[in-house]
PDB file of N, CA and C in Angstrom:
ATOM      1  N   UNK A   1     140.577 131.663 135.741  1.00  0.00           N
ATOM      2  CA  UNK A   1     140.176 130.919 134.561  1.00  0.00           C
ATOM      3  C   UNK A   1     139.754 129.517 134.976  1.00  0.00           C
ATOM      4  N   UNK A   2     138.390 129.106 134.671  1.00  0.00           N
ATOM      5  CA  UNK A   2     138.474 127.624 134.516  1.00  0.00           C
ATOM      6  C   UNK A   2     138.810 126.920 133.872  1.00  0.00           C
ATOM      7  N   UNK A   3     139.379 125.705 134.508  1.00  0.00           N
ATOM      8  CA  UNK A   3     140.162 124.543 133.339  1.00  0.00           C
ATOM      9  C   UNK A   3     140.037 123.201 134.215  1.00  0.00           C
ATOM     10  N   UNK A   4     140.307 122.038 133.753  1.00  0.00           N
ATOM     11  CA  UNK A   4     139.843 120.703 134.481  1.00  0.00           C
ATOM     12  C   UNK A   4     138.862 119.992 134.525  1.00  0.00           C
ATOM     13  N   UNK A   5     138.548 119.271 134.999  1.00  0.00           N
ATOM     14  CA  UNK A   5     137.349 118.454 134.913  1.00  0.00           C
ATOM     15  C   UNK A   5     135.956 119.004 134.838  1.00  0.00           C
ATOM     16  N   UNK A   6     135.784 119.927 134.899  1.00  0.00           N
ATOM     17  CA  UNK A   6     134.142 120.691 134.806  1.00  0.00           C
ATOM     18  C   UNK A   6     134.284 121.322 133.040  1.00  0.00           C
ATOM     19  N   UNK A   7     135.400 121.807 132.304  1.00  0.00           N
ATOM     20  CA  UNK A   7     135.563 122.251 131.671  1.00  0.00           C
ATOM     21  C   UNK A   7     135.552 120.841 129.905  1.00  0.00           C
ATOM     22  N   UNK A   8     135.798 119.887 130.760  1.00  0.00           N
ATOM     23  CA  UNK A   8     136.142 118.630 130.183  1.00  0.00           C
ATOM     24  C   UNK A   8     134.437 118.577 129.766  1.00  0.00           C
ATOM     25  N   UNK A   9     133.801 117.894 130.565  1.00  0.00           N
ATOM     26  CA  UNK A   9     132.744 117.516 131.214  1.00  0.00           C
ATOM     27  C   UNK A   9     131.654 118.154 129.945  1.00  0.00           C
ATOM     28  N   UNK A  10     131.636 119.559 130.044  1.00  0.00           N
ATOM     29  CA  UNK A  10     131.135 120.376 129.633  1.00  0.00           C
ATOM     30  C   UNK A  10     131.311 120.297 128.208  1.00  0.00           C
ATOM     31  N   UNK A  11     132.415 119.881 127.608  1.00  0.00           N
ATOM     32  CA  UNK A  11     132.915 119.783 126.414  1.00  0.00           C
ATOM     33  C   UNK A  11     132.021 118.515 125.862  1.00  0.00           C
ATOM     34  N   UNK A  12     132.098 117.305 126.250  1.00  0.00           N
ATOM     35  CA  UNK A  12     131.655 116.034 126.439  1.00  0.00           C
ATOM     36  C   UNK A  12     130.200 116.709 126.070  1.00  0.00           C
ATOM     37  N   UNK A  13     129.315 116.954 127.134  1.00  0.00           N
ATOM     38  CA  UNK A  13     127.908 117.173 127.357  1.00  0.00           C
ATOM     39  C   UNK A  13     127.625 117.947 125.888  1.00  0.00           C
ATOM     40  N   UNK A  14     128.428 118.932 125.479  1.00  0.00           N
ATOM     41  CA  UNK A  14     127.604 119.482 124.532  1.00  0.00           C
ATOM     42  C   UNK A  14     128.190 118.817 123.265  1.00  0.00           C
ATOM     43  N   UNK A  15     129.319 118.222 123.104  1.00  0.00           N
ATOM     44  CA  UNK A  15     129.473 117.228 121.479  1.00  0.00           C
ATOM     45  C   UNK A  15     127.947 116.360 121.761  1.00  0.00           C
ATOM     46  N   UNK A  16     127.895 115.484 122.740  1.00  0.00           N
ATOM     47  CA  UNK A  16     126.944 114.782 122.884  1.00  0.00           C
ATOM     48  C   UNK A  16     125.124 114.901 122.248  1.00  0.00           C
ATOM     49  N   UNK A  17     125.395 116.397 123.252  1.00  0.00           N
ATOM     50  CA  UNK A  17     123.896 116.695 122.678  1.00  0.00           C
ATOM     51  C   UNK A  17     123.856 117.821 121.453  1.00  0.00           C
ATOM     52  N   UNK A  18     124.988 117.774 120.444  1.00  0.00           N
ATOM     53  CA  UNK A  18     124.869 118.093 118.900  1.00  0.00           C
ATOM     54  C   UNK A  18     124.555 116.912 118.442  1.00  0.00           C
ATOM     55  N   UNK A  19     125.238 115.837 119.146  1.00  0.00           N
ATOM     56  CA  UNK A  19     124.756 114.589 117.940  1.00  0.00           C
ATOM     57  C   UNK A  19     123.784 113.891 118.311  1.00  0.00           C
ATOM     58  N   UNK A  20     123.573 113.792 119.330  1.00  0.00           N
ATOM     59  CA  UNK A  20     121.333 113.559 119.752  1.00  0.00           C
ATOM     60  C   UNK A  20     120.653 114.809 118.574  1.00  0.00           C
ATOM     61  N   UNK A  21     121.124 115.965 118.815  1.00  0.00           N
ATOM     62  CA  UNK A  21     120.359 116.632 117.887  1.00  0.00           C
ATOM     63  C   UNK A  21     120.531 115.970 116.106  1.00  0.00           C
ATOM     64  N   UNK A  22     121.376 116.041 115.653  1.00  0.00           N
ATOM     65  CA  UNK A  22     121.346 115.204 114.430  1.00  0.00           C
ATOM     66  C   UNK A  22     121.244 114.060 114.399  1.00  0.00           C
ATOM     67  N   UNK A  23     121.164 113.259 115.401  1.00  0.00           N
ATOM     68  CA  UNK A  23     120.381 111.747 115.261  1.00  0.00           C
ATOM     69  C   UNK A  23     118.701 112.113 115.350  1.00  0.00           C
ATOM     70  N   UNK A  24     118.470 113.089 116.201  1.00  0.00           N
ATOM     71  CA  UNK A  24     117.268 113.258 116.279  1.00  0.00           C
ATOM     72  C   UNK A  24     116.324 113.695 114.803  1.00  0.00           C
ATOM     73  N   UNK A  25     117.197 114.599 114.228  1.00  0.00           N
ATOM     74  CA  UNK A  25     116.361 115.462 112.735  1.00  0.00           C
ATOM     75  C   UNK A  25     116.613 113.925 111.844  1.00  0.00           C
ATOM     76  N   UNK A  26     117.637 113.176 111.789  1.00  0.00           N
ATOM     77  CA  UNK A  26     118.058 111.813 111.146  1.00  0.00           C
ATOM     78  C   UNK A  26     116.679 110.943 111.280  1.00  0.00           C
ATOM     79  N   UNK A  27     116.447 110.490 112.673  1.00  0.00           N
ATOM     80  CA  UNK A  27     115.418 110.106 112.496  1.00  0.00           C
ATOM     81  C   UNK A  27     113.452 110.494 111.997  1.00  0.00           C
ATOM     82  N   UNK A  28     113.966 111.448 112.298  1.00  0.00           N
ATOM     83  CA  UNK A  28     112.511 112.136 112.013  1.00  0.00           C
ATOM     84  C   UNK A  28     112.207 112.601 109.908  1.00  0.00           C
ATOM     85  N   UNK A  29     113.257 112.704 109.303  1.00  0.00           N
ATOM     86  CA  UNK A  29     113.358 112.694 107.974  1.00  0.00           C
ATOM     87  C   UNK A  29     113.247 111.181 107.928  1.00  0.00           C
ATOM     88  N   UNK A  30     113.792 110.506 107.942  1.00  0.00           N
ATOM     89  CA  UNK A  30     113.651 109.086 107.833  1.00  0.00           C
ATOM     90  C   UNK A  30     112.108 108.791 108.484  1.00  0.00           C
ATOM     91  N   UNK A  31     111.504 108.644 109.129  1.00  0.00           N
ATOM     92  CA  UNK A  31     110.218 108.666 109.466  1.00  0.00           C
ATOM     93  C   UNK A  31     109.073 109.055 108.731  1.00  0.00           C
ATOM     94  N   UNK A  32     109.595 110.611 108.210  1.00  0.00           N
ATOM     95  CA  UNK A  32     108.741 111.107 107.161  1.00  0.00           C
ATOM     96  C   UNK A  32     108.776 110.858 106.051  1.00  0.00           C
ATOM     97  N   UNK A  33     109.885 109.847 105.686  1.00  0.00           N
ATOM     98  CA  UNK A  33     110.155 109.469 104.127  1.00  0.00           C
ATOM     99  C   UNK A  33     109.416 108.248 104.068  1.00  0.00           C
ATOM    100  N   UNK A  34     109.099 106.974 105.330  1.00  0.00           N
ATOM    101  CA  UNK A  34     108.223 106.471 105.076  1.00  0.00           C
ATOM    102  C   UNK A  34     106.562 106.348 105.025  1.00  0.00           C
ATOM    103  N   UNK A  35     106.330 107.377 105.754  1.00  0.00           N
ATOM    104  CA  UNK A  35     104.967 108.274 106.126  1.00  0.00           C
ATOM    105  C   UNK A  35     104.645 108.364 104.646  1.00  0.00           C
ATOM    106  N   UNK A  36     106.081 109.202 104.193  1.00  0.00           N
ATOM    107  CA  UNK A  36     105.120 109.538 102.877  1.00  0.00           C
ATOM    108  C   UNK A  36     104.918 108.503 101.718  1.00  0.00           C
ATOM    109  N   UNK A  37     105.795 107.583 101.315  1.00  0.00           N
ATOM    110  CA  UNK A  37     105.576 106.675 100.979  1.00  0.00           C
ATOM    111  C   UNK A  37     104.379 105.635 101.071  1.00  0.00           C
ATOM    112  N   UNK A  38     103.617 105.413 102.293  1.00  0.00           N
ATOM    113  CA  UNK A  38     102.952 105.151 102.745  1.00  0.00           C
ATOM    114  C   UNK A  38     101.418 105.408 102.130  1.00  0.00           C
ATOM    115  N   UNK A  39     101.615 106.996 102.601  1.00  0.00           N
ATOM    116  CA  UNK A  39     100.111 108.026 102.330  1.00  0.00           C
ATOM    117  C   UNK A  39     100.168 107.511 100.984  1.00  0.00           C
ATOM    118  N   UNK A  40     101.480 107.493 100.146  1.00  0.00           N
ATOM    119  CA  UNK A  40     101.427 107.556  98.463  1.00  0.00           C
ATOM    120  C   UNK A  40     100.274 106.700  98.009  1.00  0.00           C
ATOM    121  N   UNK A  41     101.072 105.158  98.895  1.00  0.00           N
ATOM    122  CA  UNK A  41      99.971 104.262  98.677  1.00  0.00           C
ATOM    123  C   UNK A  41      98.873 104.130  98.446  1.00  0.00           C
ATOM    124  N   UNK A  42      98.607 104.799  99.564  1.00  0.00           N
ATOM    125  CA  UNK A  42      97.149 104.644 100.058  1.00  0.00           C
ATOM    126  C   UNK A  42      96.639 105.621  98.895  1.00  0.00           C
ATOM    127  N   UNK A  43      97.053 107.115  99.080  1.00  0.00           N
ATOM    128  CA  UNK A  43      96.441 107.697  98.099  1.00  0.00           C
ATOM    129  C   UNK A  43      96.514 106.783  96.574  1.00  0.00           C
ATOM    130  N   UNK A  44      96.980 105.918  96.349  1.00  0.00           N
ATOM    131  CA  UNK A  44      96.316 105.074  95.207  1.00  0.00           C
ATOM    132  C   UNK A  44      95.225 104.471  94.920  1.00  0.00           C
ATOM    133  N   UNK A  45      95.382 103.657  95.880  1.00  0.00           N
ATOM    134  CA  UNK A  45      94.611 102.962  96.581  1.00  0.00           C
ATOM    135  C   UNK A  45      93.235 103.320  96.135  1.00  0.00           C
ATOM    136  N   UNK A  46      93.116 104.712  97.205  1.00  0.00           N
ATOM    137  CA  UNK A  46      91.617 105.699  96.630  1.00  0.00           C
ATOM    138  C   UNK A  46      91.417 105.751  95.799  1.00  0.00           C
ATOM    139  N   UNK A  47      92.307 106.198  94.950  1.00  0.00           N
ATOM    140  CA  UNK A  47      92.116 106.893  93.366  1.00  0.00           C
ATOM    141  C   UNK A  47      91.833 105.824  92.526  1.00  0.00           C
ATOM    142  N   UNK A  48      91.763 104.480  92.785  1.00  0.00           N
ATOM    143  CA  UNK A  48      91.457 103.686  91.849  1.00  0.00           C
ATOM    144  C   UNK A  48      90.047 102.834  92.528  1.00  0.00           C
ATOM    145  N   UNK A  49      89.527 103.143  92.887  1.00  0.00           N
ATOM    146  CA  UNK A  49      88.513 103.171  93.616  1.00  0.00           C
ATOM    147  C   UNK A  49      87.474 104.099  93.530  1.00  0.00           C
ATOM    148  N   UNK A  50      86.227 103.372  93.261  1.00  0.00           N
ATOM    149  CA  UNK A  50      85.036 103.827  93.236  1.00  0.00           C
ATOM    150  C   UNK A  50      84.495 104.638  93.892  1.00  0.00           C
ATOM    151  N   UNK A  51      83.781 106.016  94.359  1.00  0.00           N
ATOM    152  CA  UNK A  51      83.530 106.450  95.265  1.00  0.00           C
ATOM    153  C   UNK A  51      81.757 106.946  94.732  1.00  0.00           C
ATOM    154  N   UNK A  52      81.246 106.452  95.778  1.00  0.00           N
ATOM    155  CA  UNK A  52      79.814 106.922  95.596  1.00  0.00           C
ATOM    156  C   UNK A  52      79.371 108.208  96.297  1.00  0.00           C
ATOM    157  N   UNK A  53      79.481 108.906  95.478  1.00  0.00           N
ATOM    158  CA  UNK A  53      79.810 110.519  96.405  1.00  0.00           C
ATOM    159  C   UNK A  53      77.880 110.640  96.673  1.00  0.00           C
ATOM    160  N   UNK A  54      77.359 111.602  97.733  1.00  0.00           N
ATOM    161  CA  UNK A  54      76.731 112.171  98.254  1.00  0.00           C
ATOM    162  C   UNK A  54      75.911 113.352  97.213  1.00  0.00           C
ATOM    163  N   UNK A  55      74.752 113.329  96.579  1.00  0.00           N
ATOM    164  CA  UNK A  55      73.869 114.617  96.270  1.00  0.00           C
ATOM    165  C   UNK A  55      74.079 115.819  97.032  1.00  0.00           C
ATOM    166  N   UNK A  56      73.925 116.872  96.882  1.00  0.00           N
ATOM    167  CA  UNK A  56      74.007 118.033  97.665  1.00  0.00           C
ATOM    168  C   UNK A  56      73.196 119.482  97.347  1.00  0.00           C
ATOM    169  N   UNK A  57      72.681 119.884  98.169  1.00  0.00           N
ATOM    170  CA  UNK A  57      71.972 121.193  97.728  1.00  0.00           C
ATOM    171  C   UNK A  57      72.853 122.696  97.962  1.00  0.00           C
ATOM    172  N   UNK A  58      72.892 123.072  97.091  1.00  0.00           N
ATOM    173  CA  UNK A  58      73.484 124.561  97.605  1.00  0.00           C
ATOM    174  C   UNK A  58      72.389 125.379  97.446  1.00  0.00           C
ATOM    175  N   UNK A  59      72.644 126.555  98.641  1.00  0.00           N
ATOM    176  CA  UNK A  59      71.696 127.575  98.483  1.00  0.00           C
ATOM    177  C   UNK A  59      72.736 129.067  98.376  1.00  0.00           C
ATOM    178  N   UNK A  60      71.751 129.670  97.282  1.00  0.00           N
ATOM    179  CA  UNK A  60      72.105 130.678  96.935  1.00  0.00           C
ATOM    180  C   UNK A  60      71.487 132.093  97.434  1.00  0.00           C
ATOM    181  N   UNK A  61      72.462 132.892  98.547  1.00  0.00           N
ATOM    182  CA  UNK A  61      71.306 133.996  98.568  1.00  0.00           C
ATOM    183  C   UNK A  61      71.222 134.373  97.952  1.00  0.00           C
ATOM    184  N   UNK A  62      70.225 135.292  97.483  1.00  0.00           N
ATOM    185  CA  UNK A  62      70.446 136.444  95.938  1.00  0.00           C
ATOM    186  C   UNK A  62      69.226 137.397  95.939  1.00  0.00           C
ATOM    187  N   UNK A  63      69.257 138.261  96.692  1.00  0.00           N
ATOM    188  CA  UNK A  63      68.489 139.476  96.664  1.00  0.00           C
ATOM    189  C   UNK A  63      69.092 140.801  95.891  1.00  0.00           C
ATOM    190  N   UNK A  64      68.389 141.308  95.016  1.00  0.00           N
ATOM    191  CA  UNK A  64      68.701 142.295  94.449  1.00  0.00           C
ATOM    192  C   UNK A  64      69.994 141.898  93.789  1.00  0.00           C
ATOM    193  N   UNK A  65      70.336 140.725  92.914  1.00  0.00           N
ATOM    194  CA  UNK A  65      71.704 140.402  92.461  1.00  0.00           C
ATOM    195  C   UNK A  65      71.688 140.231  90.973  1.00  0.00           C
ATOM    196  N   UNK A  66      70.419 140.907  90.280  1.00  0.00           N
ATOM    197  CA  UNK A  66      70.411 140.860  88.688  1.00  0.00           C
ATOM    198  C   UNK A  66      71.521 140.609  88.007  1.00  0.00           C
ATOM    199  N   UNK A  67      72.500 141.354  88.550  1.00  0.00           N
ATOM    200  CA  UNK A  67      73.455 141.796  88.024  1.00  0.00           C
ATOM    201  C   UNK A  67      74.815 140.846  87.659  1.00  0.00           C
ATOM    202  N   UNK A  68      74.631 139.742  88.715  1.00  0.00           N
ATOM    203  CA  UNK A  68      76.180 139.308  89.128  1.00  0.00           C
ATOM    204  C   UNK A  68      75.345 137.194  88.856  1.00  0.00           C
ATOM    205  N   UNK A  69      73.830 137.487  89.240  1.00  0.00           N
ATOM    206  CA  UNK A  69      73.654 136.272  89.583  1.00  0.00           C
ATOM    207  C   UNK A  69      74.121 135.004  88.429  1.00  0.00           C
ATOM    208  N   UNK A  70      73.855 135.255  87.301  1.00  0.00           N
ATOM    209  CA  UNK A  70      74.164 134.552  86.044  1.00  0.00           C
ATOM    210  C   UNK A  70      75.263 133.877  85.869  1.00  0.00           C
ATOM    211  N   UNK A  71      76.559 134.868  86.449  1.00  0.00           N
ATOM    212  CA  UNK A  71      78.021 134.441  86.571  1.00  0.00           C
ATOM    213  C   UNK A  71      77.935 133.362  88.052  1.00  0.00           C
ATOM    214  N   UNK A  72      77.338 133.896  88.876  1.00  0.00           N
ATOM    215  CA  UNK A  72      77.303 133.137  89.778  1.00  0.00           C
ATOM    216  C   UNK A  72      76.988 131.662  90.031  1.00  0.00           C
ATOM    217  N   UNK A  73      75.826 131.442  88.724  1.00  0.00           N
ATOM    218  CA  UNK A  73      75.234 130.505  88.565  1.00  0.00           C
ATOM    219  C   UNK A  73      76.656 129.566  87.403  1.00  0.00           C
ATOM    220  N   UNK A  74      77.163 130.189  86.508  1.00  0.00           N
ATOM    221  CA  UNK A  74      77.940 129.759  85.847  1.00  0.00           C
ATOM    222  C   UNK A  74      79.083 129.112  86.549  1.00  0.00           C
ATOM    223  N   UNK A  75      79.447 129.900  87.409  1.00  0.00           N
ATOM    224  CA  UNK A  75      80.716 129.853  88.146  1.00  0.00           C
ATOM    225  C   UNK A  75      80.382 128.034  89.147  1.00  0.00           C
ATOM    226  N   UNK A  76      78.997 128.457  89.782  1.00  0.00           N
ATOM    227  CA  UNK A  76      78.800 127.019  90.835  1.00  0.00           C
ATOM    228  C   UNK A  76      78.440 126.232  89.853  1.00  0.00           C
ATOM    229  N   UNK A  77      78.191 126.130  88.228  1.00  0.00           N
ATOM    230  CA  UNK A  77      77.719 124.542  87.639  1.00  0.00           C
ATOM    231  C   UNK A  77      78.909 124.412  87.338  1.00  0.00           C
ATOM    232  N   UNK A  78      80.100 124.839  86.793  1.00  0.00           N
ATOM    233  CA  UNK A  78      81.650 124.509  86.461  1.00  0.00           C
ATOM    234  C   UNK A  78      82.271 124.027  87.809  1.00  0.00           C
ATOM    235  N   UNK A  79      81.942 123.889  88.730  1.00  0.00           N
ATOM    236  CA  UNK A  79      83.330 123.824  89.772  1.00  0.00           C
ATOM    237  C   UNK A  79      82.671 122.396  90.325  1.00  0.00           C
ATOM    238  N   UNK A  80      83.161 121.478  90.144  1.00  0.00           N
ATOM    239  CA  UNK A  80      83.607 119.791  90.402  1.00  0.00           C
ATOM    240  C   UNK A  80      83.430 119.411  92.017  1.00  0.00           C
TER     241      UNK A  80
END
């Protein structure tokens, strides 16, 4: 049986690195709580802010699509 100083040692080493591991997740929630806080900001920021958005062309294939094209057309003037 082992017992003594390697057994000690060993005991030590791994309390140690449980609580690096929960200092570690400690810090990293804490990190992300100001991250997000942060983004919040900013995402304000944007949102109250002007944006001069870009024209755009879409192209539609549509061969032989009598059928479906109308909805299709409905569907791309509704969507923002």
């Amino acid at each position: 049986m082992i017992a003594g100083i390697p057994i000690d040692l060993l005991f030590i080493a791994s309390v140690l690195l449980i609580w690096f591991m929960l200092m570690y997740q400690f810090v990293l929630t804490f990190a992300g709580y100001l991250y997000s806080r942060q983004s919040s900001g900013e995402r304000q920021q944007i949102d109250r802010t002007e944006l001069e958005l870009p024209s755009i062309s879409v192209m539609i294939p549509a061969h032989n699509e009598e059928l479906v094209i109308e909805r299709t057309l409905k569907t791309l003037l509704a969507s923002n």
